[in-house]
PDB file of N, CA and C in Angstrom:
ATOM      1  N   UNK A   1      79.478 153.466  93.324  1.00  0.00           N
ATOM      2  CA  UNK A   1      79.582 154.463  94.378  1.00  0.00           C
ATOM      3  C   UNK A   1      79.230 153.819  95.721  1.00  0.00           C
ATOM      4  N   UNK A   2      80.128 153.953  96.720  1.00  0.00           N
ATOM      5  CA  UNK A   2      79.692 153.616  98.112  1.00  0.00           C
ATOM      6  C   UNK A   2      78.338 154.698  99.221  1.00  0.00           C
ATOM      7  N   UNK A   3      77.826 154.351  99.521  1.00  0.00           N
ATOM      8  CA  UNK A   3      76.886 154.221 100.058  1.00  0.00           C
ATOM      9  C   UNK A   3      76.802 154.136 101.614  1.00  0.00           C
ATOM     10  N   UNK A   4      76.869 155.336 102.575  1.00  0.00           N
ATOM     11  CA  UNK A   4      77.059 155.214 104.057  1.00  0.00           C
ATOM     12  C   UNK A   4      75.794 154.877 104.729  1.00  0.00           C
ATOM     13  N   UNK A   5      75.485 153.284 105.246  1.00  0.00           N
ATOM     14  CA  UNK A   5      74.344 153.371 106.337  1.00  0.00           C
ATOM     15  C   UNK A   5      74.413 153.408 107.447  1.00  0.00           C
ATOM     16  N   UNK A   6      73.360 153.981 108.359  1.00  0.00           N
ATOM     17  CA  UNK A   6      73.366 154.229 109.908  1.00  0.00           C
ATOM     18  C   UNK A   6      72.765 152.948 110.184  1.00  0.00           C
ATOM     19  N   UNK A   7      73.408 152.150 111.238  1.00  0.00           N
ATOM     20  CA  UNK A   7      73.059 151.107 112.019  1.00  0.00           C
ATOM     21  C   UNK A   7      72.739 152.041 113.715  1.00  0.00           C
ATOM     22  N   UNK A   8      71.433 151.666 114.375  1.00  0.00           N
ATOM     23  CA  UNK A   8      71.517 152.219 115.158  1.00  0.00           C
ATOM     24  C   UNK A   8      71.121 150.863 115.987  1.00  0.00           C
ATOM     25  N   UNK A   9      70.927 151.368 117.343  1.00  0.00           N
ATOM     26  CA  UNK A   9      70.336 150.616 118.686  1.00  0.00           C
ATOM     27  C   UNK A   9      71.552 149.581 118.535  1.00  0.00           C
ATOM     28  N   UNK A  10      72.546 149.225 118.454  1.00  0.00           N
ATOM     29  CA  UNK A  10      73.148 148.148 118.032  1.00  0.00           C
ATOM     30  C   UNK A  10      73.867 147.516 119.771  1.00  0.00           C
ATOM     31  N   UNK A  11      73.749 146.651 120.360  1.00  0.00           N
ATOM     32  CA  UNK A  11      74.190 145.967 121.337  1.00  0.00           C
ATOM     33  C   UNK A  11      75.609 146.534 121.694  1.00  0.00           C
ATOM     34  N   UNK A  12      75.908 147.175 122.713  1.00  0.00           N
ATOM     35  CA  UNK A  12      76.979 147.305 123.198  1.00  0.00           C
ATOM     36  C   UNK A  12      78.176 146.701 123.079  1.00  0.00           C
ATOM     37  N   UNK A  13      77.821 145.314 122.653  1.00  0.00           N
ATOM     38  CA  UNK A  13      79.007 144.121 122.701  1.00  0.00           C
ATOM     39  C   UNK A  13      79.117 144.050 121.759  1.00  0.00           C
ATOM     40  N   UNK A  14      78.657 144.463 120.471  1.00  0.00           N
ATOM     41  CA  UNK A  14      78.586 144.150 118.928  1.00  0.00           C
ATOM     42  C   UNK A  14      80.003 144.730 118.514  1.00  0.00           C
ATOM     43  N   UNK A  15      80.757 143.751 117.783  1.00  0.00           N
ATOM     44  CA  UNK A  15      82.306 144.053 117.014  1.00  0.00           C
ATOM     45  C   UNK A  15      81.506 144.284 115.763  1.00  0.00           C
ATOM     46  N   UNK A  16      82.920 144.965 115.092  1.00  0.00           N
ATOM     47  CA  UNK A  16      82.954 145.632 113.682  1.00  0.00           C
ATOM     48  C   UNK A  16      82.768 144.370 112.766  1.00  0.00           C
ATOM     49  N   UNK A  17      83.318 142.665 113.334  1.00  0.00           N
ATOM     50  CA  UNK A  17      83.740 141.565 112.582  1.00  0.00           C
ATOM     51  C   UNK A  17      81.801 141.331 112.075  1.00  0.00           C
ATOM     52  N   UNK A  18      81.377 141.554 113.567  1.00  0.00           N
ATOM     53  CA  UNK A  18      79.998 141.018 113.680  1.00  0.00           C
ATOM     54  C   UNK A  18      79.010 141.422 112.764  1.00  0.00           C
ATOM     55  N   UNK A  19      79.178 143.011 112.867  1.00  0.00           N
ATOM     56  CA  UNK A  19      78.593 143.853 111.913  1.00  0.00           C
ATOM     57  C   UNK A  19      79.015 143.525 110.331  1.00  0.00           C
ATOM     58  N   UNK A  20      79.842 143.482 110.207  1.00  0.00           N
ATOM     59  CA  UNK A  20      80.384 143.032 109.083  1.00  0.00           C
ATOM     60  C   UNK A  20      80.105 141.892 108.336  1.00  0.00           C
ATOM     61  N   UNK A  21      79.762 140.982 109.147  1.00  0.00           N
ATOM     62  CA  UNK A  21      79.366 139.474 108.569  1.00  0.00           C
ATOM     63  C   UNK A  21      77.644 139.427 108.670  1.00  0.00           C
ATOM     64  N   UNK A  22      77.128 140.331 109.357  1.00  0.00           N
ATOM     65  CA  UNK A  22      75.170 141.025 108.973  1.00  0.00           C
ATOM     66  C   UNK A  22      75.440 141.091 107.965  1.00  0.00           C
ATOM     67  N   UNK A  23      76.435 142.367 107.290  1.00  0.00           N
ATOM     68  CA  UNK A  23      76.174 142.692 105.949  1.00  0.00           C
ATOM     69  C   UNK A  23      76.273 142.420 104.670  1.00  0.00           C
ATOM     70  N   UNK A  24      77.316 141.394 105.009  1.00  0.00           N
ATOM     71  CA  UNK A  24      78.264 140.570 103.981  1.00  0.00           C
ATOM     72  C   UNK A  24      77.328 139.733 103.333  1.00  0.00           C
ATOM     73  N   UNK A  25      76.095 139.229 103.603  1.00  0.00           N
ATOM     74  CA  UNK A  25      75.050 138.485 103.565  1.00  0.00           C
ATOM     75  C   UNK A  25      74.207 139.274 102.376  1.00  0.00           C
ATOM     76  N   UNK A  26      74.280 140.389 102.302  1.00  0.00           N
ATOM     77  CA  UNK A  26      73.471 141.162 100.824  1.00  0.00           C
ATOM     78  C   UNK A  26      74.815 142.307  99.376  1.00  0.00           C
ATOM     79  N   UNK A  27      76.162 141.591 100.562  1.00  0.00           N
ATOM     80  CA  UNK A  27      77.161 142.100  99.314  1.00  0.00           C
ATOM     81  C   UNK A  27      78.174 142.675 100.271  1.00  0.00           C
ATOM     82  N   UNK A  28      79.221 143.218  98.901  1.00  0.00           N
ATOM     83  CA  UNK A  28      80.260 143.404  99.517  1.00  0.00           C
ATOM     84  C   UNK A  28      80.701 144.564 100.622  1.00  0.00           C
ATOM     85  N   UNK A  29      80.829 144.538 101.719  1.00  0.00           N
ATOM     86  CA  UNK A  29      81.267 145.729 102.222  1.00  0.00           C
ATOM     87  C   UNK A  29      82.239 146.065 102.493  1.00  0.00           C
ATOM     88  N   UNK A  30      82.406 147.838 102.148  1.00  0.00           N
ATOM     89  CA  UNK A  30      83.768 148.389 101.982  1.00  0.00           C
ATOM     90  C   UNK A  30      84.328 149.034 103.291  1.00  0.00           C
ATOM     91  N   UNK A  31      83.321 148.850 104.555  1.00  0.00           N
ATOM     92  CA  UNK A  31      83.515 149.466 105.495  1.00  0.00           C
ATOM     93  C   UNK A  31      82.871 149.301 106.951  1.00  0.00           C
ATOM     94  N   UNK A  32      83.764 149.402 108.195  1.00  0.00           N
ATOM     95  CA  UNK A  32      82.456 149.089 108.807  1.00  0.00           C
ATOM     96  C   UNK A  32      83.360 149.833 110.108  1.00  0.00           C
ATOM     97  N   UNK A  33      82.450 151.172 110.749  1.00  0.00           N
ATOM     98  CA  UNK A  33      82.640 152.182 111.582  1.00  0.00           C
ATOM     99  C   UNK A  33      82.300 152.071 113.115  1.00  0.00           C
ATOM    100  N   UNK A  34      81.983 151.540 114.277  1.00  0.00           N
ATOM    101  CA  UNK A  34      81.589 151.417 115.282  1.00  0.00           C
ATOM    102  C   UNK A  34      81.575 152.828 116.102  1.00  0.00           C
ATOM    103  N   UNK A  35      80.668 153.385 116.562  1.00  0.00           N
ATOM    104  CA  UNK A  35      80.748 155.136 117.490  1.00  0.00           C
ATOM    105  C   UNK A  35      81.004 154.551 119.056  1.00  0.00           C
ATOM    106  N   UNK A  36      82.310 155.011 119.109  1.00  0.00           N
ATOM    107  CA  UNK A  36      82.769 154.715 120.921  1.00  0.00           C
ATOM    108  C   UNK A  36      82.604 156.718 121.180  1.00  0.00           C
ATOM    109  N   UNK A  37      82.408 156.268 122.810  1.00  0.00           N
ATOM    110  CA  UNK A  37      82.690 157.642 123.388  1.00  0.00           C
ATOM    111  C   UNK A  37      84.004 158.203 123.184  1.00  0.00           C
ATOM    112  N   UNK A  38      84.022 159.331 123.139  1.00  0.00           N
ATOM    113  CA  UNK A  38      85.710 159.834 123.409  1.00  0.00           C
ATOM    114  C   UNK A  38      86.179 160.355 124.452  1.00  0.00           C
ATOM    115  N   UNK A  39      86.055 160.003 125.062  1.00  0.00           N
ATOM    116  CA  UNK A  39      86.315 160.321 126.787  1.00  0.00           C
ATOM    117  C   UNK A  39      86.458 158.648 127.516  1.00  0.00           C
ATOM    118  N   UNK A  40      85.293 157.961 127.681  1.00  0.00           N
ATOM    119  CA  UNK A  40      85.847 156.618 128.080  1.00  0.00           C
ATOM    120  C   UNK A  40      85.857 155.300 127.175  1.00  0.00           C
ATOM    121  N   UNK A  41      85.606 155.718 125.891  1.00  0.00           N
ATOM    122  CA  UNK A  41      86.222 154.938 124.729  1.00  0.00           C
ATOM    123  C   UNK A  41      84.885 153.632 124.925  1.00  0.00           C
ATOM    124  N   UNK A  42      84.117 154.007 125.739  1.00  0.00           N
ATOM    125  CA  UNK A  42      82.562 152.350 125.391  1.00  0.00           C
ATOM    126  C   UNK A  42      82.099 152.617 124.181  1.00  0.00           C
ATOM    127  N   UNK A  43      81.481 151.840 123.760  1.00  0.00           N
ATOM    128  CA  UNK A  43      80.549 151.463 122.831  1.00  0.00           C
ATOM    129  C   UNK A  43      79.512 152.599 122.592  1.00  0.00           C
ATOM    130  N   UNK A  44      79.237 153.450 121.726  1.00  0.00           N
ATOM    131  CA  UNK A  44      77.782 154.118 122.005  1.00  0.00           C
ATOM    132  C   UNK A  44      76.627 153.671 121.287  1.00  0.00           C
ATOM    133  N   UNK A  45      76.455 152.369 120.560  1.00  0.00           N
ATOM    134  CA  UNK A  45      75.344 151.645 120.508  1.00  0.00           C
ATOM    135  C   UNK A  45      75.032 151.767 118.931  1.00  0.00           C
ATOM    136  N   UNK A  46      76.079 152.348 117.985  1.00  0.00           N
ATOM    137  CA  UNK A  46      75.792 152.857 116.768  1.00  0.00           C
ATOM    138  C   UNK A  46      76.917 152.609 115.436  1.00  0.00           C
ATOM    139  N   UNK A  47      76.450 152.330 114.609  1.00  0.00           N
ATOM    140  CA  UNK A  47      77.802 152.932 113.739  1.00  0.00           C
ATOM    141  C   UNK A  47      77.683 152.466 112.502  1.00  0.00           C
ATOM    142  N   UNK A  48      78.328 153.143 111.509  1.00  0.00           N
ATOM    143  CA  UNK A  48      77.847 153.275 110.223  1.00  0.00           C
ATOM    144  C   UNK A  48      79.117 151.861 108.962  1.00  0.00           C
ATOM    145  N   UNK A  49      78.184 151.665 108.135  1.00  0.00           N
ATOM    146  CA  UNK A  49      78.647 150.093 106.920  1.00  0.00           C
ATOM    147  C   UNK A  49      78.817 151.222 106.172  1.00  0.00           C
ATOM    148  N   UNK A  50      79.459 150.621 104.689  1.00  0.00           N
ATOM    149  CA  UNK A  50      79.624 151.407 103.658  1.00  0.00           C
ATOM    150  C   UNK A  50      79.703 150.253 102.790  1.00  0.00           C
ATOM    151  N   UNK A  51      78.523 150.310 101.824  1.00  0.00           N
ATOM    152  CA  UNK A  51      78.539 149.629 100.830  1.00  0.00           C
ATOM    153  C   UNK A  51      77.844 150.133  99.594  1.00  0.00           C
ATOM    154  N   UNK A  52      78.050 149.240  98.174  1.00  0.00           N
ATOM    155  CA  UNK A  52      77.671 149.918  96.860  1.00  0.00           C
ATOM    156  C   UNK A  52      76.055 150.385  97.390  1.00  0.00           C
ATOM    157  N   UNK A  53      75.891 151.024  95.744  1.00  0.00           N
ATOM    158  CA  UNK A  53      74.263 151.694  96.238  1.00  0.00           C
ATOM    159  C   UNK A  53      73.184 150.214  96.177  1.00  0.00           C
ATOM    160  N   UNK A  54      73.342 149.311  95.414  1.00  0.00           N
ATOM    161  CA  UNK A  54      71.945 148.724  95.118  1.00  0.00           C
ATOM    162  C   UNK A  54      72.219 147.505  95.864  1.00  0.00           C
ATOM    163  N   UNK A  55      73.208 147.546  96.681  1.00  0.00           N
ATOM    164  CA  UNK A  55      73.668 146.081  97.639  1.00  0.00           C
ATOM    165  C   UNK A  55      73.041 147.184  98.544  1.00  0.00           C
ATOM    166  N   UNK A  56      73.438 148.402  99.358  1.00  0.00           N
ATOM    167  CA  UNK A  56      73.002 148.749 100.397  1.00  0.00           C
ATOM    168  C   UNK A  56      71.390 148.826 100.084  1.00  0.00           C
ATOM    169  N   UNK A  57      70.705 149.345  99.812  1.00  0.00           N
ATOM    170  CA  UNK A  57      69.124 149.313  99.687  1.00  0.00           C
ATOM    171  C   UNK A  57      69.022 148.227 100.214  1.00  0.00           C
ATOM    172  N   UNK A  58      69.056 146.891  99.474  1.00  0.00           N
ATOM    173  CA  UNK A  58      68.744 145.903  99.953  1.00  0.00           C
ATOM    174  C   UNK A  58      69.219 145.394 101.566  1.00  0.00           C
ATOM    175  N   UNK A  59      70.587 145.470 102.087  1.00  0.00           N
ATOM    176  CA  UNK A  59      70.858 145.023 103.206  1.00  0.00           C
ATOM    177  C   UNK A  59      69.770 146.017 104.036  1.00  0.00           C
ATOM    178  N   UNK A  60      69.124 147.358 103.969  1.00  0.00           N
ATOM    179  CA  UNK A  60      68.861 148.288 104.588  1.00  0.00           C
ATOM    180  C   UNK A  60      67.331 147.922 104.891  1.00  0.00           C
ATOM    181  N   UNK A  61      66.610 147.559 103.650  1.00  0.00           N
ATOM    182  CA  UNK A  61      65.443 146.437 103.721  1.00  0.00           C
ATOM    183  C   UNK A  61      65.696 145.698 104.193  1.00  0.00           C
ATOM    184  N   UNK A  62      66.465 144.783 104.196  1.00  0.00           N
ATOM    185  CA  UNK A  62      66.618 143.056 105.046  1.00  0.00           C
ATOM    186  C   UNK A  62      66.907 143.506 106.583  1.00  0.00           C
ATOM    187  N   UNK A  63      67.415 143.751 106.868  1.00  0.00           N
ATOM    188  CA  UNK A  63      68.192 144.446 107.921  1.00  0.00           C
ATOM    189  C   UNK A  63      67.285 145.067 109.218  1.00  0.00           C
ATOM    190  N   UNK A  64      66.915 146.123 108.452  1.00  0.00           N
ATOM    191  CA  UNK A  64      65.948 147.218 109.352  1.00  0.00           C
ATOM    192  C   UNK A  64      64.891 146.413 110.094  1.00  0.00           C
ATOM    193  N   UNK A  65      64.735 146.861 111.325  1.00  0.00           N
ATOM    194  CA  UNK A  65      64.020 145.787 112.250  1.00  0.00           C
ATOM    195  C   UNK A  65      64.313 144.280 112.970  1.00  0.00           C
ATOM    196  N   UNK A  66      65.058 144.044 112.670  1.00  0.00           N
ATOM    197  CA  UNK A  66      66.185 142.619 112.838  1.00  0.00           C
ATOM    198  C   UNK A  66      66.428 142.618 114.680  1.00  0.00           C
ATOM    199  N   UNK A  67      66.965 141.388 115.059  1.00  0.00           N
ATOM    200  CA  UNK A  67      66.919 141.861 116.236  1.00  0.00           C
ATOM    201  C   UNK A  67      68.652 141.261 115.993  1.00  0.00           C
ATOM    202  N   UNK A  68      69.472 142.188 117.155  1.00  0.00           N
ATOM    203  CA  UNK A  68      70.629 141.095 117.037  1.00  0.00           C
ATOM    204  C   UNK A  68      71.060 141.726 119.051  1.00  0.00           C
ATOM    205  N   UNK A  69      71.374 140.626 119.000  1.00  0.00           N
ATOM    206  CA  UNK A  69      71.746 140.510 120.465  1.00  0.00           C
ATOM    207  C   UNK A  69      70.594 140.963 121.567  1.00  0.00           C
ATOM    208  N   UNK A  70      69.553 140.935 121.285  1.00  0.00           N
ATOM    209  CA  UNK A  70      68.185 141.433 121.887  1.00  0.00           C
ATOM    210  C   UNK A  70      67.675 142.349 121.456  1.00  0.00           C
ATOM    211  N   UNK A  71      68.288 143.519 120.497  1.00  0.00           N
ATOM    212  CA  UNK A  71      68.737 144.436 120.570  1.00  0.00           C
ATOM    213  C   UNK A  71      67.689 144.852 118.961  1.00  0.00           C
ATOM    214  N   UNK A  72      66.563 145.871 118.708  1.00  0.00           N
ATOM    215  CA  UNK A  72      65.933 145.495 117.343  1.00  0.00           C
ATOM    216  C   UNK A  72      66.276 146.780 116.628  1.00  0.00           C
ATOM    217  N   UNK A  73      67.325 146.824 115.789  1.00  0.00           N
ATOM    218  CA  UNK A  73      68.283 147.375 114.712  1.00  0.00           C
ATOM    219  C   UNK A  73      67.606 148.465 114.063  1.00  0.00           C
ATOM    220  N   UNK A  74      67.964 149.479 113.957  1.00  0.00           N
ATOM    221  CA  UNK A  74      67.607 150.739 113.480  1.00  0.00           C
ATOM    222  C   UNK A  74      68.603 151.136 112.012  1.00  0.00           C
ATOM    223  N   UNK A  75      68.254 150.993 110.853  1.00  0.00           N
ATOM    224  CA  UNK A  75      69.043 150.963 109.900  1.00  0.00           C
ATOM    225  C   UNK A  75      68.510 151.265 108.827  1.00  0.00           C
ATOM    226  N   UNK A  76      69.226 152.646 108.441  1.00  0.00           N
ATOM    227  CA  UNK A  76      69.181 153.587 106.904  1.00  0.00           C
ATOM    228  C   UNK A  76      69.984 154.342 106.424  1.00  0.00           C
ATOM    229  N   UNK A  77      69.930 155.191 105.525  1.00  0.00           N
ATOM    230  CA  UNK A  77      70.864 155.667 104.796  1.00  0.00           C
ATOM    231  C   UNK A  77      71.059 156.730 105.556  1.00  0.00           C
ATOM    232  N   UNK A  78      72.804 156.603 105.808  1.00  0.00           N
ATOM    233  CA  UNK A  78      73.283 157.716 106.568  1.00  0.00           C
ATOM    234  C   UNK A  78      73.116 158.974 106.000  1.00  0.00           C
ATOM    235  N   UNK A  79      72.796 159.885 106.902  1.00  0.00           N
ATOM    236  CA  UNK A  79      72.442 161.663 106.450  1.00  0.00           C
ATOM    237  C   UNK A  79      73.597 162.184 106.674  1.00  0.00           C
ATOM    238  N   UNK A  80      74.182 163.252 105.822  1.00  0.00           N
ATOM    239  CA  UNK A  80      75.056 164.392 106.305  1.00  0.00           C
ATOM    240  C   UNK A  80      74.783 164.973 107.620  1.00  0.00           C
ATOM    241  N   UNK A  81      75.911 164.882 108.071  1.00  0.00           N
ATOM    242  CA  UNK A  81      76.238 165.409 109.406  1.00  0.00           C
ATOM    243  C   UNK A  81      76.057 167.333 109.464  1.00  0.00           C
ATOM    244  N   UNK A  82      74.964 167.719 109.580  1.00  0.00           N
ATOM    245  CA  UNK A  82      74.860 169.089 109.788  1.00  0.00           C
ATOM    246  C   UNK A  82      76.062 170.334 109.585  1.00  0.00           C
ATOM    247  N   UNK A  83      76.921 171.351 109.109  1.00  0.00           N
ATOM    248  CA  UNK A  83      77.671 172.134 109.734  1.00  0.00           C
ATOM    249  C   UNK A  83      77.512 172.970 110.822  1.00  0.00           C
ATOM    250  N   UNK A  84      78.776 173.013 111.993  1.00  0.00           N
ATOM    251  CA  UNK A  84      78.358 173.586 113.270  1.00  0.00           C
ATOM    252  C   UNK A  84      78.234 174.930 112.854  1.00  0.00           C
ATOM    253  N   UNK A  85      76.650 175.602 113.447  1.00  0.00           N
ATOM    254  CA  UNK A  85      76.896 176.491 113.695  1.00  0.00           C
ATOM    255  C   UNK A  85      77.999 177.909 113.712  1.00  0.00           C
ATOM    256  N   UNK A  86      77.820 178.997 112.990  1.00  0.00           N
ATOM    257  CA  UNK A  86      79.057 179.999 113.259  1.00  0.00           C
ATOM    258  C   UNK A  86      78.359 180.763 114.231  1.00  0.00           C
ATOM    259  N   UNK A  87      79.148 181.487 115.143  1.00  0.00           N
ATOM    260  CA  UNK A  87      78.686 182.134 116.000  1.00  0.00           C
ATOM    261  C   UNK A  87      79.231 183.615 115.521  1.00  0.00           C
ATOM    262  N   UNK A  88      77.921 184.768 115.643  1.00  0.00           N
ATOM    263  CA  UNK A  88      78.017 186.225 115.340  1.00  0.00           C
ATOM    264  C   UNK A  88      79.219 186.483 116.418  1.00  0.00           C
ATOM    265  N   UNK A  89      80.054 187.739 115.733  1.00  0.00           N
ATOM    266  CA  UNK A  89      80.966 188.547 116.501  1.00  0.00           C
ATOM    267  C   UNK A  89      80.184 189.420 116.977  1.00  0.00           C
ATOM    268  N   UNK A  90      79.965 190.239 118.122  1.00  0.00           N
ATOM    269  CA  UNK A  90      78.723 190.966 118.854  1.00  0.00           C
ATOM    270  C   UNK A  90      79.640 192.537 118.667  1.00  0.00           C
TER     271      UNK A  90
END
C-alpha cells in the first residue's frame, strides 16, 4: 500500500527530480507532488512523496529535520484533507 507524506518548509527552488532523489535513498517512490499557487503558479514551499508503508516510516525518520537548501524539512505522514464545510439554507 502507498503511503502519502507531507514534506514541508521545502526551498522554493526545490524540483520534483530533487525531491525525488531525497527519497529514493530509503526506497522506491511512486510519487512526487510539488504545491504551486494557482493564481501565479510559484512554488508554495510544500508537497507531498508517495511511497510503500515501511519504506515511508523510515524515509520520514531519516528525513524529518534535514536541512536541504538552508531550508530544515518538516516531514510526516500526510493527513486527510478535512471536508469543506456545508453551509445551512437560512
Amino acid at each position: 500500500m502507498v503511503k502519502s507524506i507531507y514534506v514541508g518548509n521545502l526551498p522554493y527552488s526545490a524540483t520534483e527530480d530533487e525531491v525525488r532523489s531525497l527519497f529514493s535513498l530509503y526506497g522506491a517512490v511512486h510519487s512526487v507532488k510539488l504545491i504551486s499557487d494557482r493564481d501565479s503558479g510559484r512554488p508554495r514551499g510544500f508537497g507531498f512523496v508517495g511511497m510503500s508503508d515501511s519504506e515511508a516510516e523510515e524515509a520520514i525518520n531519516a528525513i524529518n529535520g534535514t536541512e536541504m537548501g538552508g531550508r530544515t524539512l518538516r516531514v510526516n505522514e500526510a493527513r486527510e484533507k478535512p471536508a469543506p464545510r456545508q453551509r445551512r439554507a437560512s
